[in-house]
N, C-alpha and C. Protein backbone atom coordinates (compact mmCIF):
# COMPACT_ATOMS: atom_id res chain seq x y z
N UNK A 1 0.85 -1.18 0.00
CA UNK A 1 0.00 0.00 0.00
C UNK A 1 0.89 1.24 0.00
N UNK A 2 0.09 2.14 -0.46
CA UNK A 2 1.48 3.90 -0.40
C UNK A 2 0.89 4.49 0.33
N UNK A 3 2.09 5.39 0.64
CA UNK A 3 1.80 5.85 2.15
C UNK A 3 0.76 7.36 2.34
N UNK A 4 -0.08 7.07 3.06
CA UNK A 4 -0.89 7.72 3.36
C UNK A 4 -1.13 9.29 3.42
N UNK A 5 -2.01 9.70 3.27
CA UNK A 5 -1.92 11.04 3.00
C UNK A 5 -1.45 12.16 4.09
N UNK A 6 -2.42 11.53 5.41
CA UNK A 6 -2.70 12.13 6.81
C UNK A 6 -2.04 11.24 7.82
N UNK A 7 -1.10 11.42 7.94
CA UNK A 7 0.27 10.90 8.85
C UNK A 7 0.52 11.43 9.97
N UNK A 8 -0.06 12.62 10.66
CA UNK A 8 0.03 13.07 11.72
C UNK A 8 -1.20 13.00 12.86
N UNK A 9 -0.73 11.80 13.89
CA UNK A 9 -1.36 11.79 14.68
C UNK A 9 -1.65 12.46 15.43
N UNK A 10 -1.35 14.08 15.81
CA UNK A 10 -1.89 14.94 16.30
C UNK A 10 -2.82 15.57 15.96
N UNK A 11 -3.34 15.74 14.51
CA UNK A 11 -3.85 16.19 13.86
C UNK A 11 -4.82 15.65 12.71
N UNK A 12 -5.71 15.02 13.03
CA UNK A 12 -7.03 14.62 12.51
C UNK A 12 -7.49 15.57 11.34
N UNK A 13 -7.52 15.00 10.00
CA UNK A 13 -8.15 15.83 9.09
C UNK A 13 -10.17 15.54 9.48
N UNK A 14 -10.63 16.14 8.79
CA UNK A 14 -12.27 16.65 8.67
C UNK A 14 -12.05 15.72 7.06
N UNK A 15 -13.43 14.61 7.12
CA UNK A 15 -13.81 14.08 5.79
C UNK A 15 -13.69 14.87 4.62
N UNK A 16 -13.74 16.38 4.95
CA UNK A 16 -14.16 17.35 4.02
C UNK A 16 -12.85 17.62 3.66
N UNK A 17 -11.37 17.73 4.60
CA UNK A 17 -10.38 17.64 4.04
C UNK A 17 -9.91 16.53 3.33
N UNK A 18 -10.18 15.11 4.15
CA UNK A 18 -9.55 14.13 3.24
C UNK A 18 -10.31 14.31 1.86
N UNK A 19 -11.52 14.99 1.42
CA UNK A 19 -11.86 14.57 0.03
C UNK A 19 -11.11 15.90 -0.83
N UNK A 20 -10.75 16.99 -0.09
CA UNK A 20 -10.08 17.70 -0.83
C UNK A 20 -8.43 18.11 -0.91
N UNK A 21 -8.12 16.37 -0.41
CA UNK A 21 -6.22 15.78 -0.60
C UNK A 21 -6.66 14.85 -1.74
N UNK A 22 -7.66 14.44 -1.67
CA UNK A 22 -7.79 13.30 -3.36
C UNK A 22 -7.46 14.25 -4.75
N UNK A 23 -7.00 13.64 -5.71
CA UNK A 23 -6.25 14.71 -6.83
C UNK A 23 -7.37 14.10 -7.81
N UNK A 24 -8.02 15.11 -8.60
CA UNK A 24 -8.29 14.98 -10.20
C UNK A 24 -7.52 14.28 -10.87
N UNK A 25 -8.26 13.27 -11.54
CA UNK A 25 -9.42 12.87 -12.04
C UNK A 25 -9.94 12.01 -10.49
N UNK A 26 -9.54 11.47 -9.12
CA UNK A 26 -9.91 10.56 -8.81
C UNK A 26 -10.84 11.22 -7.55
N UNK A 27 -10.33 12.20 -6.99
CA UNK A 27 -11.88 12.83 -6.58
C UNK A 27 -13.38 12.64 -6.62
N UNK A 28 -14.17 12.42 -7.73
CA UNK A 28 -15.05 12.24 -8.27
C UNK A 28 -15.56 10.89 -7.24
N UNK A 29 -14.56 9.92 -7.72
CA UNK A 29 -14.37 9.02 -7.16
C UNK A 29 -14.86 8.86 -5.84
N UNK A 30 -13.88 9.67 -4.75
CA UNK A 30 -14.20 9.09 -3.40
C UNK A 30 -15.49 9.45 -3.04
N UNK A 31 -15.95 10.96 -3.68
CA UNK A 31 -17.15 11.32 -3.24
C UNK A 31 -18.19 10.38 -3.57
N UNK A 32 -18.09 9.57 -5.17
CA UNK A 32 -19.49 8.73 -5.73
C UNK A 32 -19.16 7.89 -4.04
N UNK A 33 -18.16 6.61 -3.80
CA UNK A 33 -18.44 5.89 -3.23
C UNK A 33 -19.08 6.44 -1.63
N UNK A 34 -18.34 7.71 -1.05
CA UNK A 34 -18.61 8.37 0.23
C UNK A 34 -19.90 8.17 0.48
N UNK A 35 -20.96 9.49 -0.68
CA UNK A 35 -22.25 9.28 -1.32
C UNK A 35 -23.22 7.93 -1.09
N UNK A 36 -22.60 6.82 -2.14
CA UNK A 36 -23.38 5.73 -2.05
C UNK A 36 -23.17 5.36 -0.71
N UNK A 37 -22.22 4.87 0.04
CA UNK A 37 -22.23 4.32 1.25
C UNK A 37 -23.36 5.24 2.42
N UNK A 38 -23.12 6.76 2.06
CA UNK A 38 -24.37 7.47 3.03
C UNK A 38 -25.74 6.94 2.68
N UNK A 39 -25.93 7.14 1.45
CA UNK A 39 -27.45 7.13 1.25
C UNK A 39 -27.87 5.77 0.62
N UNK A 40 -27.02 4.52 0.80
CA UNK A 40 -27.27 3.50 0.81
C UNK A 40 -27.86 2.14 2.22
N UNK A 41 -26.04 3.07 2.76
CA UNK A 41 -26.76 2.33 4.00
C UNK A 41 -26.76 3.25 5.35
N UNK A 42 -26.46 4.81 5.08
CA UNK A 42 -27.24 5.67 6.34
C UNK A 42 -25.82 5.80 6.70
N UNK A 43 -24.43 5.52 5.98
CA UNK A 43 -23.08 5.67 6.85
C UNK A 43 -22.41 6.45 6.50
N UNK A 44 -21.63 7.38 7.77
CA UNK A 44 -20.72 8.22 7.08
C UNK A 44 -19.34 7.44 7.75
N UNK A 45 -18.00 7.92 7.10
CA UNK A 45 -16.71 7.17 7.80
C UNK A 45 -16.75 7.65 9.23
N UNK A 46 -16.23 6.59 9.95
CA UNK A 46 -15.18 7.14 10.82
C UNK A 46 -13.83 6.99 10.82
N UNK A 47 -13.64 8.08 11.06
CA UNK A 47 -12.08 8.90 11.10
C UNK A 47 -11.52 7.78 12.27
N UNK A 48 -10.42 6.89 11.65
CA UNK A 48 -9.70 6.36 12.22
C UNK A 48 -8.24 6.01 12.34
N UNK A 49 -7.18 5.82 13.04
CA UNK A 49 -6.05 6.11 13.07
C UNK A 49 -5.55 4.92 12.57
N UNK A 50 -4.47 4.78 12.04
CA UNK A 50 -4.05 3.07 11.82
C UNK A 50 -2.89 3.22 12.56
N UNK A 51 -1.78 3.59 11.45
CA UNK A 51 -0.80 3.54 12.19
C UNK A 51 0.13 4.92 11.39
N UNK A 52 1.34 4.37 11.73
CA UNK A 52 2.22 5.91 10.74
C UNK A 52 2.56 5.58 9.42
N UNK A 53 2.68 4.77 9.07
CA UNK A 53 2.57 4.65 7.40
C UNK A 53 1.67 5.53 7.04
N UNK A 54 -0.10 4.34 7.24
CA UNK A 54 -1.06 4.63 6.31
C UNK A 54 -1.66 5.66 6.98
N UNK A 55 -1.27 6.32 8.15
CA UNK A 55 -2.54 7.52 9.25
C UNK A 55 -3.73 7.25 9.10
N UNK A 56 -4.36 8.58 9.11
CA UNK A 56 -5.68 8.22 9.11
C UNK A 56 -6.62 7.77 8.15
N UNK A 57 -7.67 7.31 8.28
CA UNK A 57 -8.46 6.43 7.09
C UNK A 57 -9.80 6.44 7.68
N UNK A 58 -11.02 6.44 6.64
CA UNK A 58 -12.36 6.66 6.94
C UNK A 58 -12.54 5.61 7.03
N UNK A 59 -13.36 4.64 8.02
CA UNK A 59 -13.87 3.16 8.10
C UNK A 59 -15.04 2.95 8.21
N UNK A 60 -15.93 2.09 7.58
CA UNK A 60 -17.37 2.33 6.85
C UNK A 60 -17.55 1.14 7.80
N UNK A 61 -18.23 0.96 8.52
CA UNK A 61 -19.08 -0.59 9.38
C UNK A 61 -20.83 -0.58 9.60
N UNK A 62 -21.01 -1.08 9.14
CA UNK A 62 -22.64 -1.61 9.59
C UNK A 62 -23.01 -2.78 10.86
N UNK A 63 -23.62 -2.74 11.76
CA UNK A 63 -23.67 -3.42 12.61
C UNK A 63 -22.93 -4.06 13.50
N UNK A 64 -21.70 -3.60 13.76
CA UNK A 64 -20.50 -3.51 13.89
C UNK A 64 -19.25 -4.72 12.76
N UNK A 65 -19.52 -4.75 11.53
CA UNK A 65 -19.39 -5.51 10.99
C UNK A 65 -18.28 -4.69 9.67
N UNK A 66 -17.12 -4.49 9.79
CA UNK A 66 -16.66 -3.91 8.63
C UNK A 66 -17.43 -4.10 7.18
N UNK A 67 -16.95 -2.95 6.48
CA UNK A 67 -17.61 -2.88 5.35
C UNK A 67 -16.43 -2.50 3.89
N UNK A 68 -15.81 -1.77 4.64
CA UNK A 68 -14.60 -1.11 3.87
C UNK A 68 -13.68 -0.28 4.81
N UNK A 69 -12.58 0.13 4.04
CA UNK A 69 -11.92 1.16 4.95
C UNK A 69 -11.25 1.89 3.58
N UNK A 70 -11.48 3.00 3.59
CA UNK A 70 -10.68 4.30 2.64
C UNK A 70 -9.83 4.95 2.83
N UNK A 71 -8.79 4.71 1.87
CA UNK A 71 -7.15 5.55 2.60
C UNK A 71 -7.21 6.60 1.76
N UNK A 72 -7.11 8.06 1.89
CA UNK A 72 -6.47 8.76 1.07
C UNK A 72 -5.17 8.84 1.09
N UNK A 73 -4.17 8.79 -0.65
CA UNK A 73 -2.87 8.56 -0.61
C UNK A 73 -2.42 10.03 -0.63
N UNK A 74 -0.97 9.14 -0.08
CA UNK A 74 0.11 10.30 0.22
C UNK A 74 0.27 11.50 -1.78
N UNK A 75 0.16 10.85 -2.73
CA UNK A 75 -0.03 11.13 -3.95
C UNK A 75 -1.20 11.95 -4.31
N UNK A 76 -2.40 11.70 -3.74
CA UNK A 76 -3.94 12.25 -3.98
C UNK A 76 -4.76 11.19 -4.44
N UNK A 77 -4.04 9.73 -4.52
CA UNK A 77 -4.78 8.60 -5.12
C UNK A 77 -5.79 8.02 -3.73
N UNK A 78 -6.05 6.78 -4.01
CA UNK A 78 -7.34 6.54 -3.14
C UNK A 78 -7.09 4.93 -2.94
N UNK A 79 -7.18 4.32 -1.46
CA UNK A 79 -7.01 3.17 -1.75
C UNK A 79 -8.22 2.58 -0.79
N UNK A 80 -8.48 1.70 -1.48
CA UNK A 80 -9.29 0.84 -0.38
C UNK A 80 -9.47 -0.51 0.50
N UNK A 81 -9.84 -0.89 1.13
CA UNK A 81 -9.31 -2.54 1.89
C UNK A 81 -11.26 -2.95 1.76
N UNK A 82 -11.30 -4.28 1.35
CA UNK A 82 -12.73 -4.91 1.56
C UNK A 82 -12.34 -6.30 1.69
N UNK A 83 -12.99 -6.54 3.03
CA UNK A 83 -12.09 -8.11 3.58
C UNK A 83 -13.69 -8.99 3.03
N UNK A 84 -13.22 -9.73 1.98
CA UNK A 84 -14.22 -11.08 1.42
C UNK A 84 -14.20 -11.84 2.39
N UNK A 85 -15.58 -12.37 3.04
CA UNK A 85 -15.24 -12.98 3.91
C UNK A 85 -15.46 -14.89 3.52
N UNK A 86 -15.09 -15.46 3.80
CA UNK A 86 -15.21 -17.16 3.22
C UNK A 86 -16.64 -17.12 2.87
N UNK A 87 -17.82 -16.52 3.37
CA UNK A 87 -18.96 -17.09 3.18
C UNK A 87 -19.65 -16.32 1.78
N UNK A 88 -18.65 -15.85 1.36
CA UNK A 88 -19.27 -14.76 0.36
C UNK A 88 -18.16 -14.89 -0.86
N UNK A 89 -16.72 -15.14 -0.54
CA UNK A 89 -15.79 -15.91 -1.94
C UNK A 89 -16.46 -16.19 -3.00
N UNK A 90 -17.57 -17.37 -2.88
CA UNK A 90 -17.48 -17.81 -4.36
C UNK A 90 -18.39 -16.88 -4.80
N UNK A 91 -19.65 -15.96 -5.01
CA UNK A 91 -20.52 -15.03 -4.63
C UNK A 91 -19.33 -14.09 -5.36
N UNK A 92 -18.58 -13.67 -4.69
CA UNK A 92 -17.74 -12.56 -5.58
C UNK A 92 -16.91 -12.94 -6.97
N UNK A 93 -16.42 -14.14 -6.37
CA UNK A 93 -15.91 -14.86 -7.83
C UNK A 93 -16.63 -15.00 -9.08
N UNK A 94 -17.99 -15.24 -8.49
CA UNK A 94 -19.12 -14.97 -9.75
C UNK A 94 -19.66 -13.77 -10.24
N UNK A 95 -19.40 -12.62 -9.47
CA UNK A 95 -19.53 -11.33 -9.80
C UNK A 95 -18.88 -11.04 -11.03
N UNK A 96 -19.76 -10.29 -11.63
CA UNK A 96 -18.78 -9.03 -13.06
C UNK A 96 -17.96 -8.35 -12.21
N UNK A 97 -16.58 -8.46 -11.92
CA UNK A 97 -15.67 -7.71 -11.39
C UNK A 97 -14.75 -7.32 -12.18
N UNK A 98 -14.00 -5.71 -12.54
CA UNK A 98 -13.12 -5.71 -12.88
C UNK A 98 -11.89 -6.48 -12.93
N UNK A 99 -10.76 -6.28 -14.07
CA UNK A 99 -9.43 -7.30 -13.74
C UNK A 99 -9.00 -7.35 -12.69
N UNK A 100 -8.53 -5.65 -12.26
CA UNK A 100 -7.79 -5.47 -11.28
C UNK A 100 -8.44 -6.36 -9.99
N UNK A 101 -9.72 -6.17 -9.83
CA UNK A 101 -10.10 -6.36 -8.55
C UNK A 101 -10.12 -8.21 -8.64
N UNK A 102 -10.58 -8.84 -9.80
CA UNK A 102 -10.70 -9.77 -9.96
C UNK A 102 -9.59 -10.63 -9.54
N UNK A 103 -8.29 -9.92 -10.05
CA UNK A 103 -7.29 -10.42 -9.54
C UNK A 103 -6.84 -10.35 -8.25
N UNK A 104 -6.90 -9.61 -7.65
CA UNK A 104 -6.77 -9.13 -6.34
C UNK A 104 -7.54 -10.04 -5.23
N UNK A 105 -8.68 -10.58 -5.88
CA UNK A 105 -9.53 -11.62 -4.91
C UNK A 105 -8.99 -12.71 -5.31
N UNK A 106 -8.43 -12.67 -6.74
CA UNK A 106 -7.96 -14.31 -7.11
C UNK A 106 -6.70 -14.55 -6.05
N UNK A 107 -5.55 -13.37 -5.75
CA UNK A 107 -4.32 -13.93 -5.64
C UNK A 107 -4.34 -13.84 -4.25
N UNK A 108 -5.28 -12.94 -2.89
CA UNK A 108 -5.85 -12.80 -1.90
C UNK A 108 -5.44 -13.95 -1.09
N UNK A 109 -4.71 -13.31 -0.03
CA UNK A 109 -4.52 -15.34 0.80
C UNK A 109 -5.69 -15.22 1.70
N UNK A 110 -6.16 -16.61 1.93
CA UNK A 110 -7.40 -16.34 2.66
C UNK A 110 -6.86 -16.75 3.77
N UNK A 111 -7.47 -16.02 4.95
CA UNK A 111 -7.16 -15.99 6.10
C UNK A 111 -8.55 -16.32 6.93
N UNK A 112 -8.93 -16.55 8.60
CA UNK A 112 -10.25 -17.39 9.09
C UNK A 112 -11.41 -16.10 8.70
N UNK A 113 -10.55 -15.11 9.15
CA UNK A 113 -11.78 -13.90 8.40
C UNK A 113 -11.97 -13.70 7.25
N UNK A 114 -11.31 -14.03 6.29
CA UNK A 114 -11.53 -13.48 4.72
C UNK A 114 -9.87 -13.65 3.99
N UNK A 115 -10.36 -13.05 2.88
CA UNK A 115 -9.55 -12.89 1.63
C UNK A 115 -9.38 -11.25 1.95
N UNK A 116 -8.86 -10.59 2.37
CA UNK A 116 -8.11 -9.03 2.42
C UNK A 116 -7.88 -8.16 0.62
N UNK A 117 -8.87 -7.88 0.22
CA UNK A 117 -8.18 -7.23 -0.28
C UNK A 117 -8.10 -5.72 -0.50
N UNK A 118 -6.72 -5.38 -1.17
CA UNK A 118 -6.24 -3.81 -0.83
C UNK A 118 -5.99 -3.42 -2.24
N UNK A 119 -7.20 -2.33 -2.48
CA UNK A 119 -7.53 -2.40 -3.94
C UNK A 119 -6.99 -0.57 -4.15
N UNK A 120 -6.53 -0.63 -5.50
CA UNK A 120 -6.25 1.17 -5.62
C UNK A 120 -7.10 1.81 -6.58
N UNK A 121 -8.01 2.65 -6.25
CA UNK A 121 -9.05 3.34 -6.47
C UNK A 121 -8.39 4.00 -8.23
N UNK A 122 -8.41 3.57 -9.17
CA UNK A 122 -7.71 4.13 -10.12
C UNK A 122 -8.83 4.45 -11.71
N UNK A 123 -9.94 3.50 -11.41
CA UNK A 123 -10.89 4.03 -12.15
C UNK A 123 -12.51 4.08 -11.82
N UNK A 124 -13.39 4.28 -12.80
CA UNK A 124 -15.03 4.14 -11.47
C UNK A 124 -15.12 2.96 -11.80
N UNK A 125 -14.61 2.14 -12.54
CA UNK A 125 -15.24 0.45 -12.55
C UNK A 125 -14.79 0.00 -11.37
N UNK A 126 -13.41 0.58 -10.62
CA UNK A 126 -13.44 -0.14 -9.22
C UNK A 126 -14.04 0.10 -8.11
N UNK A 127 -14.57 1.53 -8.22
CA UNK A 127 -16.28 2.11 -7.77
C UNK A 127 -16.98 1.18 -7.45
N UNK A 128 -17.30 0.63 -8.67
CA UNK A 128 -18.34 -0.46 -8.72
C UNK A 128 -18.41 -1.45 -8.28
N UNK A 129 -16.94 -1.98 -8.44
CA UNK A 129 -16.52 -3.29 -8.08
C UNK A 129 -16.97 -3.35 -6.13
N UNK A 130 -16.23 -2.07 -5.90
CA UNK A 130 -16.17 -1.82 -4.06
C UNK A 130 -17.77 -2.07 -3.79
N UNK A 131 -18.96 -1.34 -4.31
CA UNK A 131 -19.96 -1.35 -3.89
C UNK A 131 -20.47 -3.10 -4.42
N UNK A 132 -20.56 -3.62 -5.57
CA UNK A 132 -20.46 -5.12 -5.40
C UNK A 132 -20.50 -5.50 -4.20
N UNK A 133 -18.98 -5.55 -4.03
CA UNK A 133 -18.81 -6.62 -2.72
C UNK A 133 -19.09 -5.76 -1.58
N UNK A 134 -19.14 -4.91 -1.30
CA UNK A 134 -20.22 -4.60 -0.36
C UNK A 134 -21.50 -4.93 -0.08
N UNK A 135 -22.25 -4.85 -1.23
CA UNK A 135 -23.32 -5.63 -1.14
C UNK A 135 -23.86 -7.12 -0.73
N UNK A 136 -22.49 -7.35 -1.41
CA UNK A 136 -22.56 -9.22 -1.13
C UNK A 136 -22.18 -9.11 0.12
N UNK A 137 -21.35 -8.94 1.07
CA UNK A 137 -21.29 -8.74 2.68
C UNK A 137 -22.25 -8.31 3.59
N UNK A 138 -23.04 -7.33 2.95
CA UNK A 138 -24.07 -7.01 3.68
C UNK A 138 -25.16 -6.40 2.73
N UNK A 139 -26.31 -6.73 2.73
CA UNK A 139 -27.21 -6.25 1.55
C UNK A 139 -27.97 -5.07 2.09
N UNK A 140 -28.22 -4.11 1.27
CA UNK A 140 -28.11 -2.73 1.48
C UNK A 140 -30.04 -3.19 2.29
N UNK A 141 -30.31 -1.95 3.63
CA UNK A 141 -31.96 -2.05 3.59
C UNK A 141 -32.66 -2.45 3.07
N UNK A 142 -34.01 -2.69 2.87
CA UNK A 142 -34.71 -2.77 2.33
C UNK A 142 -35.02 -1.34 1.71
N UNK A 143 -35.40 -0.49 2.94
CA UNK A 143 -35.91 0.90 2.88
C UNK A 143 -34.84 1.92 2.83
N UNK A 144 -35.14 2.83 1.33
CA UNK A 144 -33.57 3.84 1.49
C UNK A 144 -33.23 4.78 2.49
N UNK A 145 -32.17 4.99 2.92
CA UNK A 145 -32.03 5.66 4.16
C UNK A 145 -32.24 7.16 3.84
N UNK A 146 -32.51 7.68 4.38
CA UNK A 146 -33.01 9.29 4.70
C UNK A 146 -32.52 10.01 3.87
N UNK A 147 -30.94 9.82 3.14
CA UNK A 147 -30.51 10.69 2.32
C UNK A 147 -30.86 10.37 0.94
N UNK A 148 -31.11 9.16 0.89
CA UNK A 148 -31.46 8.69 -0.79
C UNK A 148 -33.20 8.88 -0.53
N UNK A 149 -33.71 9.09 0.22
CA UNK A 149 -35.10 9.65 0.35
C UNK A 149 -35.30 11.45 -0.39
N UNK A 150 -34.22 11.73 0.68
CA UNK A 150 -34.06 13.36 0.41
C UNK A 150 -33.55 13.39 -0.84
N UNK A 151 -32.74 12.81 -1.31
CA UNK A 151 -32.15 13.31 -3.00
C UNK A 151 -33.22 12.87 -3.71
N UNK A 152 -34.25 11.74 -4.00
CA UNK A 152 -34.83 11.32 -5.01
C UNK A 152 -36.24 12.61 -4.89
N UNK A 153 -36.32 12.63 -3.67
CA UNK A 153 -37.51 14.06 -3.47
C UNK A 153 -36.77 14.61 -4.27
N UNK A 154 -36.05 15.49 -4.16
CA UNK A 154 -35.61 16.67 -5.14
C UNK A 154 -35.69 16.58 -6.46
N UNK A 155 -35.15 15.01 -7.16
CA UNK A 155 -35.42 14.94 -8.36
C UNK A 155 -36.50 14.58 -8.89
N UNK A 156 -37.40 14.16 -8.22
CA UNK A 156 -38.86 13.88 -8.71
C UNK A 156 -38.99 15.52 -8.83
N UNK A 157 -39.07 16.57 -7.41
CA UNK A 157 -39.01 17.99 -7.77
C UNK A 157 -39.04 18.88 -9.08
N UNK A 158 -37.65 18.43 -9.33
CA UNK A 158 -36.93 18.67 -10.50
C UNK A 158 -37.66 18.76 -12.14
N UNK A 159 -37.75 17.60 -12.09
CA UNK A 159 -38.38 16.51 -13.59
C UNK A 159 -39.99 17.20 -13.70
N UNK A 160 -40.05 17.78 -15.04
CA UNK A 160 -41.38 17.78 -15.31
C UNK A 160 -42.44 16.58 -15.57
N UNK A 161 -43.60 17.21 -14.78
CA UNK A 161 -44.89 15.70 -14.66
C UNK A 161 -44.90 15.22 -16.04
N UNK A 162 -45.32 14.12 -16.30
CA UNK A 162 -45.34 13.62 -17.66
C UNK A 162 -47.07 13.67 -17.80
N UNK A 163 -47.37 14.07 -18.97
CA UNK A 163 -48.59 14.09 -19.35
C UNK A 163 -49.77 12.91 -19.37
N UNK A 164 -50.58 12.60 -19.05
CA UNK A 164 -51.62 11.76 -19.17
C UNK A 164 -51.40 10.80 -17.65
């Protein structure tokens, strides 16, 4: 993994800074996944410390159950960790997954918790890929959470009524 953006443990960045250390084009990026993870499943990160390499990193959990963890890089790149867990392997293996990621679960040593893998945020197909296996770990509500309530209001808002 490369080394982290926010390396000083005295000093805690604000989500709002780590998304504005991510560099163009990949920006876009952390916000789609930030986004989906809020108004999918109601989560925002928490700001958590690792260590001095990687510093700090946003960690996404549902039920106390990891989900992901987001590094912003020392570069402005973006990395992410999503631990496959054995009961969900073959489930991802059958997924449309990008190469990168595909490979990354193929070459993955599995360990009693999962297959680890530490994926680098480099295009939106691995966007996709992240929310995938997210899904397969934990399947999003039934009912959308409050913020995908509030955005789809607006765009119904938005959109002219259709006639008849």
């Amino acid at each position: 993994m490369t080394l982290g953006a926010w390396r000083r443990h005295d000093a805690p960045p604000t989500a709002a800074a780590m998304a504005d250390g991510i560099s163009d084009p990949r920006r876009p990026m952390w916000i789609e996944l930030t986004r989906w993870l809020r108004e999918t499943y109601g989560l925002e990160g928490e700001l958590t410390w690792t260590d001095e390499e990687t510093g700090w990193v946003l960690r996404y959990r549902r039920n106390g159950k990891a989900l992901t963890t987001l590094m912003p890089g020392e570069a402005g790149g973006i990395g992410a960790l999503v631990v496959v867990g054995p009961s969900i392997v073959d489930a991802a293996l059958a997924a449309p997954l990008s190469e990168p990621t595909r490979e990354a679960l193929e070459v993955a040593k599995p360990y009693a918790d999962g297959r680890w893998l530490w994926l680098k945020v480099t295009e939106p197909r691995i966007v996709e890929d992240i929310e995938t296996l997210i899904r397969l770990k934990s399947p999003p509500p039934r009912r959308p959470r409050s913020g995908a309530v509030d955005a789809a209001a607006e765009e119904l808002e938005r959109e002219p009524a259709s006639p008849g």
